[in-house]
PDB file of N, CA and C in Angstrom:
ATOM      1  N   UNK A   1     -99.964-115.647 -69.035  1.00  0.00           N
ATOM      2  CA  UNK A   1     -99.484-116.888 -68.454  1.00  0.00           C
ATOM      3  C   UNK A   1    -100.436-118.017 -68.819  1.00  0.00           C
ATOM      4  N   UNK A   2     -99.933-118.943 -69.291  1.00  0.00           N
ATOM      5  CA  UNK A   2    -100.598-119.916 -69.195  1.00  0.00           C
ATOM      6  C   UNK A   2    -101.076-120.876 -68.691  1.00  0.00           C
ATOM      7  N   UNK A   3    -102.051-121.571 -68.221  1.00  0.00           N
ATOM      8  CA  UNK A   3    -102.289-122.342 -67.403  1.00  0.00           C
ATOM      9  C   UNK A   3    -102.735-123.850 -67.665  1.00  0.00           C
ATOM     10  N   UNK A   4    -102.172-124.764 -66.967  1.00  0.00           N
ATOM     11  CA  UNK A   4    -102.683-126.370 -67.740  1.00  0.00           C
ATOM     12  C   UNK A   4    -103.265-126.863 -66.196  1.00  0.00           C
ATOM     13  N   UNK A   5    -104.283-128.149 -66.952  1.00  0.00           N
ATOM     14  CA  UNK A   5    -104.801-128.677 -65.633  1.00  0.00           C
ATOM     15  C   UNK A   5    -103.935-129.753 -65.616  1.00  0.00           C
ATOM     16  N   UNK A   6    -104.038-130.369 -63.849  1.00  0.00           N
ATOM     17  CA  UNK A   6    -103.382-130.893 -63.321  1.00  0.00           C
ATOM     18  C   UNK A   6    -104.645-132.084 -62.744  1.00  0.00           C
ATOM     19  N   UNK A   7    -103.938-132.840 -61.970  1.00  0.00           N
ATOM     20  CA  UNK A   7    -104.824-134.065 -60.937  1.00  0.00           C
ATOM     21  C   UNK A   7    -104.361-134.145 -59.775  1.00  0.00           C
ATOM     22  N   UNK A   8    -104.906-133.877 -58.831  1.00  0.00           N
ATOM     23  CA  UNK A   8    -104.200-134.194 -57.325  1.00  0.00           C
ATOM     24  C   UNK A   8    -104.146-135.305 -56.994  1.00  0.00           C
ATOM     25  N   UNK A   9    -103.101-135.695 -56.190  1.00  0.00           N
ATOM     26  CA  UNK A   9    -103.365-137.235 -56.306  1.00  0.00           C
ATOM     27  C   UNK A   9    -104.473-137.733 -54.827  1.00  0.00           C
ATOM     28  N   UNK A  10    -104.066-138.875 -54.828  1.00  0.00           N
ATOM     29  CA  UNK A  10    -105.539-139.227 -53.712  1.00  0.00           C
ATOM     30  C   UNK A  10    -104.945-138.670 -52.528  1.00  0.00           C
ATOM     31  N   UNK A  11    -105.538-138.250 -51.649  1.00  0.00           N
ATOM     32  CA  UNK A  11    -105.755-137.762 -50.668  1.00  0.00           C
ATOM     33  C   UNK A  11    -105.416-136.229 -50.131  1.00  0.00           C
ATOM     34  N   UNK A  12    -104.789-135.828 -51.738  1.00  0.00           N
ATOM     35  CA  UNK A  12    -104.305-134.602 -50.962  1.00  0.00           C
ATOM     36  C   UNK A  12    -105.524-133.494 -51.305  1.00  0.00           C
ATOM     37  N   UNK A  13    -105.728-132.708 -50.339  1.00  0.00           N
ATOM     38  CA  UNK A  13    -106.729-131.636 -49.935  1.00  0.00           C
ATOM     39  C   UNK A  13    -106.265-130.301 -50.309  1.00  0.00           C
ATOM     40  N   UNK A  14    -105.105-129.606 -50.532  1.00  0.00           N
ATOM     41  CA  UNK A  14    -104.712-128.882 -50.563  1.00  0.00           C
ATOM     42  C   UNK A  14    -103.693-128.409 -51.671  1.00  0.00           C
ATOM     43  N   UNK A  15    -103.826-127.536 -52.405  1.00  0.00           N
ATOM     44  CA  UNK A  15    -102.263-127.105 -53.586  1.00  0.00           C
ATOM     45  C   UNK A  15    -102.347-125.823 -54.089  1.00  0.00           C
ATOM     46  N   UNK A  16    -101.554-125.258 -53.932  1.00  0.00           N
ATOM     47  CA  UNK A  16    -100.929-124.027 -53.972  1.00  0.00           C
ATOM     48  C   UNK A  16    -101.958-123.122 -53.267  1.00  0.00           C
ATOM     49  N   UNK A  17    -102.275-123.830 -52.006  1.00  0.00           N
ATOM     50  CA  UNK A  17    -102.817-122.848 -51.311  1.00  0.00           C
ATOM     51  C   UNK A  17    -103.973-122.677 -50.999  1.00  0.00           C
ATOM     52  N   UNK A  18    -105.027-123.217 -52.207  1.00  0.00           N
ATOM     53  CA  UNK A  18    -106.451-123.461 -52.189  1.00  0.00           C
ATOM     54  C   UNK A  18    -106.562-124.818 -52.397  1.00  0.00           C
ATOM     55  N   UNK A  19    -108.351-125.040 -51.672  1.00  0.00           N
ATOM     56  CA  UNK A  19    -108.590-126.554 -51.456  1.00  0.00           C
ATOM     57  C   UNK A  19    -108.963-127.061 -52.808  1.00  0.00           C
ATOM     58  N   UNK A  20    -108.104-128.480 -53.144  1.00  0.00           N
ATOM     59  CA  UNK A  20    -108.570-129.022 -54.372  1.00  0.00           C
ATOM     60  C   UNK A  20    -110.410-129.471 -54.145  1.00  0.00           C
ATOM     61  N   UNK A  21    -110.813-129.056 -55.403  1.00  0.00           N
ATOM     62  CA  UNK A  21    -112.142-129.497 -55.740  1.00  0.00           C
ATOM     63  C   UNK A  21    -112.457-131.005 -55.844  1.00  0.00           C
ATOM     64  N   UNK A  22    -113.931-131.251 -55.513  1.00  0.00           N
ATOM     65  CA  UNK A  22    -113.939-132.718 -55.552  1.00  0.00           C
ATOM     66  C   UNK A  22    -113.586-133.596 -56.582  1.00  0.00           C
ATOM     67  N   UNK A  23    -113.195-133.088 -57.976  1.00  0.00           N
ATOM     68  CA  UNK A  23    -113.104-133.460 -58.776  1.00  0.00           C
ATOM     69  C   UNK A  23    -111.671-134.323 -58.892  1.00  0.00           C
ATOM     70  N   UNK A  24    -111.060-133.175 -57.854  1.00  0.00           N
ATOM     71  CA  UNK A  24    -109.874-133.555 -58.278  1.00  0.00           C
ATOM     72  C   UNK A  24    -108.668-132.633 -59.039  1.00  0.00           C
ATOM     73  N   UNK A  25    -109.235-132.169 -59.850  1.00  0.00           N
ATOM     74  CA  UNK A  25    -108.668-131.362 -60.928  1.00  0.00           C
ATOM     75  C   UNK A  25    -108.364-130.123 -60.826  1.00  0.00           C
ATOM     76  N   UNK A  26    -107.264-129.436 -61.233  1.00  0.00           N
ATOM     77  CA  UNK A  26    -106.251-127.575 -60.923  1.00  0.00           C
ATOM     78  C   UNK A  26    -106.036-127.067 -62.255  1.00  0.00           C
ATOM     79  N   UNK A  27    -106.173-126.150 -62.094  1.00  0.00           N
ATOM     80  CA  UNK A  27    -105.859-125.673 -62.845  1.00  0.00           C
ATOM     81  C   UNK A  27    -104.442-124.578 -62.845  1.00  0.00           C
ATOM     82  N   UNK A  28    -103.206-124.557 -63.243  1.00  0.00           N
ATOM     83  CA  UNK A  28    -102.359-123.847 -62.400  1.00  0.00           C
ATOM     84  C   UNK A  28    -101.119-123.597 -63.634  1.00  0.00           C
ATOM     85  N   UNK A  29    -100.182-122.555 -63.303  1.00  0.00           N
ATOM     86  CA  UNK A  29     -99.232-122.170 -64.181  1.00  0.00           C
ATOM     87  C   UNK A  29     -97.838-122.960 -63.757  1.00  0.00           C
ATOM     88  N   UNK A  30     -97.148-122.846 -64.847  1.00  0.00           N
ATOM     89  CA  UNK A  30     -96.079-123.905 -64.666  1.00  0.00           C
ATOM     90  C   UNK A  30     -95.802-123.029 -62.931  1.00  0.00           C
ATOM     91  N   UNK A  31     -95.270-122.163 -62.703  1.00  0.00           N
ATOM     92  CA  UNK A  31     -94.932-122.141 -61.343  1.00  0.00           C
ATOM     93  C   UNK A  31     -95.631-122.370 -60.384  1.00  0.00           C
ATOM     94  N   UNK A  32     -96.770-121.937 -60.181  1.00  0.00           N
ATOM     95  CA  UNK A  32     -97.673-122.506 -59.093  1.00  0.00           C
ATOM     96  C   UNK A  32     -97.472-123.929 -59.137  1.00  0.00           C
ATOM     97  N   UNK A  33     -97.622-124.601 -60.322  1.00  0.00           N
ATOM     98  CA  UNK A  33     -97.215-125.827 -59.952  1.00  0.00           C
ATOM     99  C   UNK A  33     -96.211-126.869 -59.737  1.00  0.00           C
ATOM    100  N   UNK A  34     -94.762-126.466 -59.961  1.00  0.00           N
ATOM    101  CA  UNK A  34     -93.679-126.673 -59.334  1.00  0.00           C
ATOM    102  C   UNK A  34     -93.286-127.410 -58.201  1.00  0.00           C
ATOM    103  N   UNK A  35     -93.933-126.464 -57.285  1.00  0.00           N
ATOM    104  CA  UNK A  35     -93.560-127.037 -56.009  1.00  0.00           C
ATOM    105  C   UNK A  35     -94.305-128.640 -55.644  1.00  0.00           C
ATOM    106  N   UNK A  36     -95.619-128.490 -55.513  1.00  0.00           N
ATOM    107  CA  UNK A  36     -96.420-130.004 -55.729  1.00  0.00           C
ATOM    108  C   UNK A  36     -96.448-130.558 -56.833  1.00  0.00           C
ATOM    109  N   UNK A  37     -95.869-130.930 -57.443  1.00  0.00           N
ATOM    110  CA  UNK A  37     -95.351-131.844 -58.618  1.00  0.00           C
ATOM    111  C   UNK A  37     -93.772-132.012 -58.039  1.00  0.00           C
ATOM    112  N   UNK A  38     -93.206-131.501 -57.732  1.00  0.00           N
ATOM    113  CA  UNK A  38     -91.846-131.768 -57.081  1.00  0.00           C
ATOM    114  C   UNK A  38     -92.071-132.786 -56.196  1.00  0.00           C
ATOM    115  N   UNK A  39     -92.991-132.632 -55.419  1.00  0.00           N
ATOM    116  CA  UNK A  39     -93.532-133.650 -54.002  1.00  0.00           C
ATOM    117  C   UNK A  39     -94.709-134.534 -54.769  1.00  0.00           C
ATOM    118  N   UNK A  40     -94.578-135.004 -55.811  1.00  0.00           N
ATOM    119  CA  UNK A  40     -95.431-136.203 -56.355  1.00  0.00           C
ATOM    120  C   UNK A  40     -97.260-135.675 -55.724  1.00  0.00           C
ATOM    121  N   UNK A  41     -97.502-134.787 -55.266  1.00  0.00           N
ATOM    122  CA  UNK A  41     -98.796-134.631 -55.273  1.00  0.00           C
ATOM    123  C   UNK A  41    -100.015-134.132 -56.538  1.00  0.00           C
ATOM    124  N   UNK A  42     -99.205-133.410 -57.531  1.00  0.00           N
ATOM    125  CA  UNK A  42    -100.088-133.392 -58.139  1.00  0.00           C
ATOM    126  C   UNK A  42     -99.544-134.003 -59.799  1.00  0.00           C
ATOM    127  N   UNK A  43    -100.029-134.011 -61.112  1.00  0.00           N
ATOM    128  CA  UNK A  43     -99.668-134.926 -61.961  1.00  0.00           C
ATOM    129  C   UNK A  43    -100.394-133.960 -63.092  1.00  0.00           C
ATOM    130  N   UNK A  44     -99.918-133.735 -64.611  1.00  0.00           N
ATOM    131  CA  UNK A  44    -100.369-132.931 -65.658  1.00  0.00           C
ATOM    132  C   UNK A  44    -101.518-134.011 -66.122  1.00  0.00           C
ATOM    133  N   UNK A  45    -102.506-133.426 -66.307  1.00  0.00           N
ATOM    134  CA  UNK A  45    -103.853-134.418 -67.313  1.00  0.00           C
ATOM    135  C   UNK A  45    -103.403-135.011 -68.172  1.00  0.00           C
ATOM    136  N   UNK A  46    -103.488-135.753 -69.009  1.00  0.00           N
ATOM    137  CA  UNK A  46    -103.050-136.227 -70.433  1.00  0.00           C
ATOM    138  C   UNK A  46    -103.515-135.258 -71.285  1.00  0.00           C
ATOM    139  N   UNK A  47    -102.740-134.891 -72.126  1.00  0.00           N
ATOM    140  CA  UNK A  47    -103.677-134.496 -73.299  1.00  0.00           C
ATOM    141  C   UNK A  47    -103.618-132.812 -73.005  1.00  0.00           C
ATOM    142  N   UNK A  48    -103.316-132.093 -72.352  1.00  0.00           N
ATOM    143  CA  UNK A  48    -103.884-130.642 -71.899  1.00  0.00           C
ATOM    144  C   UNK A  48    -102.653-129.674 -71.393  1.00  0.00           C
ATOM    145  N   UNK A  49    -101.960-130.339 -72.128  1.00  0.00           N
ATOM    146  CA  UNK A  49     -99.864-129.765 -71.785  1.00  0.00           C
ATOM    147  C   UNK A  49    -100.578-128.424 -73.331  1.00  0.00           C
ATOM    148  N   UNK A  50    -100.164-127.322 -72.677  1.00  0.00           N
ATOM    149  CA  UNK A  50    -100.559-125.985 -73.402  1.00  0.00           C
ATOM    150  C   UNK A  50     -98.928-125.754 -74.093  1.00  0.00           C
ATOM    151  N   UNK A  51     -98.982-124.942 -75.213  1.00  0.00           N
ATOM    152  CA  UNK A  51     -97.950-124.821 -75.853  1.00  0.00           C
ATOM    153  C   UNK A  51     -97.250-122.936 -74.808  1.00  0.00           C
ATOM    154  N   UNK A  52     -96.092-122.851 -75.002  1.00  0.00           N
ATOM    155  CA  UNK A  52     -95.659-122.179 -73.870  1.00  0.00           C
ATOM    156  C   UNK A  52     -96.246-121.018 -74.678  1.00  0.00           C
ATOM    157  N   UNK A  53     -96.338-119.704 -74.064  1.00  0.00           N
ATOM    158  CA  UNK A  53     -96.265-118.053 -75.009  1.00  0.00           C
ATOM    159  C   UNK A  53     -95.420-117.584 -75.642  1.00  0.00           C
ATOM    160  N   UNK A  54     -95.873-117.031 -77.317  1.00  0.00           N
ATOM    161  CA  UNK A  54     -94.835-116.354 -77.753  1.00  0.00           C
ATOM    162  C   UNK A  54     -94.206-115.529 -77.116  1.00  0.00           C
ATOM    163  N   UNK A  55     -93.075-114.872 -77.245  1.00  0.00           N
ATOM    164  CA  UNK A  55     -92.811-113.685 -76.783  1.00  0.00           C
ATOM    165  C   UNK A  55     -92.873-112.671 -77.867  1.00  0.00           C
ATOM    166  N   UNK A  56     -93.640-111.408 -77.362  1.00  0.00           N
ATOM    167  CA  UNK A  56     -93.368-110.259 -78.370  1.00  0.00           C
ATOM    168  C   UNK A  56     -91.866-109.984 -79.141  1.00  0.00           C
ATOM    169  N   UNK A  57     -92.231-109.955 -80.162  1.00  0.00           N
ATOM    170  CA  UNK A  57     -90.987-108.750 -81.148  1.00  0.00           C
ATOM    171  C   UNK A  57     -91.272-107.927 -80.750  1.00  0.00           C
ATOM    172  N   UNK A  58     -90.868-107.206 -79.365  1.00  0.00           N
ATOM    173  CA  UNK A  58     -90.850-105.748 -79.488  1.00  0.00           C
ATOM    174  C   UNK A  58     -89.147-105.311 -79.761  1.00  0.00           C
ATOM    175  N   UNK A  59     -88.865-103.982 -80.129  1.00  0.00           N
ATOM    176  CA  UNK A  59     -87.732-103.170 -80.475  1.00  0.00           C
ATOM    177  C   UNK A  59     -86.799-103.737 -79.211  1.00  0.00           C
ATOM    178  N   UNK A  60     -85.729-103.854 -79.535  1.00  0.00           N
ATOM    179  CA  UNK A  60     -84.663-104.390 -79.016  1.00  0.00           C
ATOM    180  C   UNK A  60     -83.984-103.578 -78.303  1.00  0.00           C
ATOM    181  N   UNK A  61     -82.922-103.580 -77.647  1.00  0.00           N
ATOM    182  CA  UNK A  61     -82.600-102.477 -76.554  1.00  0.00           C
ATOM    183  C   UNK A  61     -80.863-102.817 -77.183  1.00  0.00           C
ATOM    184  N   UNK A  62     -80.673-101.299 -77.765  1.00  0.00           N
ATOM    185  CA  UNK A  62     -79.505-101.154 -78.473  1.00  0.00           C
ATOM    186  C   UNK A  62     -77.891-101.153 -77.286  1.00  0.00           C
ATOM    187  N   UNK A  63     -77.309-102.112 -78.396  1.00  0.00           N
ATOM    188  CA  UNK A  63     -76.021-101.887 -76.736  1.00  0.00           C
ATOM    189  C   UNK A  63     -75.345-100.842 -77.294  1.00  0.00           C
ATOM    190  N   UNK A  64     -74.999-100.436 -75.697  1.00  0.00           N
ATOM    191  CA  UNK A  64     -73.728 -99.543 -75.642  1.00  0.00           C
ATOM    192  C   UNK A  64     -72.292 -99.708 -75.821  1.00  0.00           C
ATOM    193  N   UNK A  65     -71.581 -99.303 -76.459  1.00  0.00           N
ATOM    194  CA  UNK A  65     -69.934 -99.335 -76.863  1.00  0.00           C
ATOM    195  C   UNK A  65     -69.624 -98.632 -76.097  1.00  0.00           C
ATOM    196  N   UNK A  66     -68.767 -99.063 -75.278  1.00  0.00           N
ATOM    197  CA  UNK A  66     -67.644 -98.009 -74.315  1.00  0.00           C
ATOM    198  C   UNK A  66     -66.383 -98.948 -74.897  1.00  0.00           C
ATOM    199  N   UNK A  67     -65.555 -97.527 -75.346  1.00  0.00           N
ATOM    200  CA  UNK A  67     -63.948 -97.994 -75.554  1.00  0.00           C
ATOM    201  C   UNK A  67     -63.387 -97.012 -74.859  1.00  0.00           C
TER     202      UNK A  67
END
């Protein structure tokens, strides 16, 4: 999973559960961060938007024919 930092905005103390650092700054996966970004509390850094994960080529899962 990947994770991008974020900015809390002013005053909020709290996101996804743990207390934001004085800095300011989260570090968090697109879902953790969802919910507070939905509610304008927290905001992506500039610059630090991560490219999503490949997904493996693994072997494919053969379909079944029923006639």
């Amino acid at each position: 999973m990947n994770k991008t930092w974020y900015r809390a905005a002013p005053g909020v103390e709290w996101v996804n559960g743990a207390r934001v650092p004085d800095d300011g700054r989260v570090q968090l996966t697109a879902f953790e961060a969802s919910y507070d970004l939905s509610l304008g509390r927290i905001s992506p850094e500039p610059g630090d938007e991560e490219a999503p994960a490949t997904p493996s080529k693994g072997r494919g899962r053969a379909a079944k024919v029923v006639e």
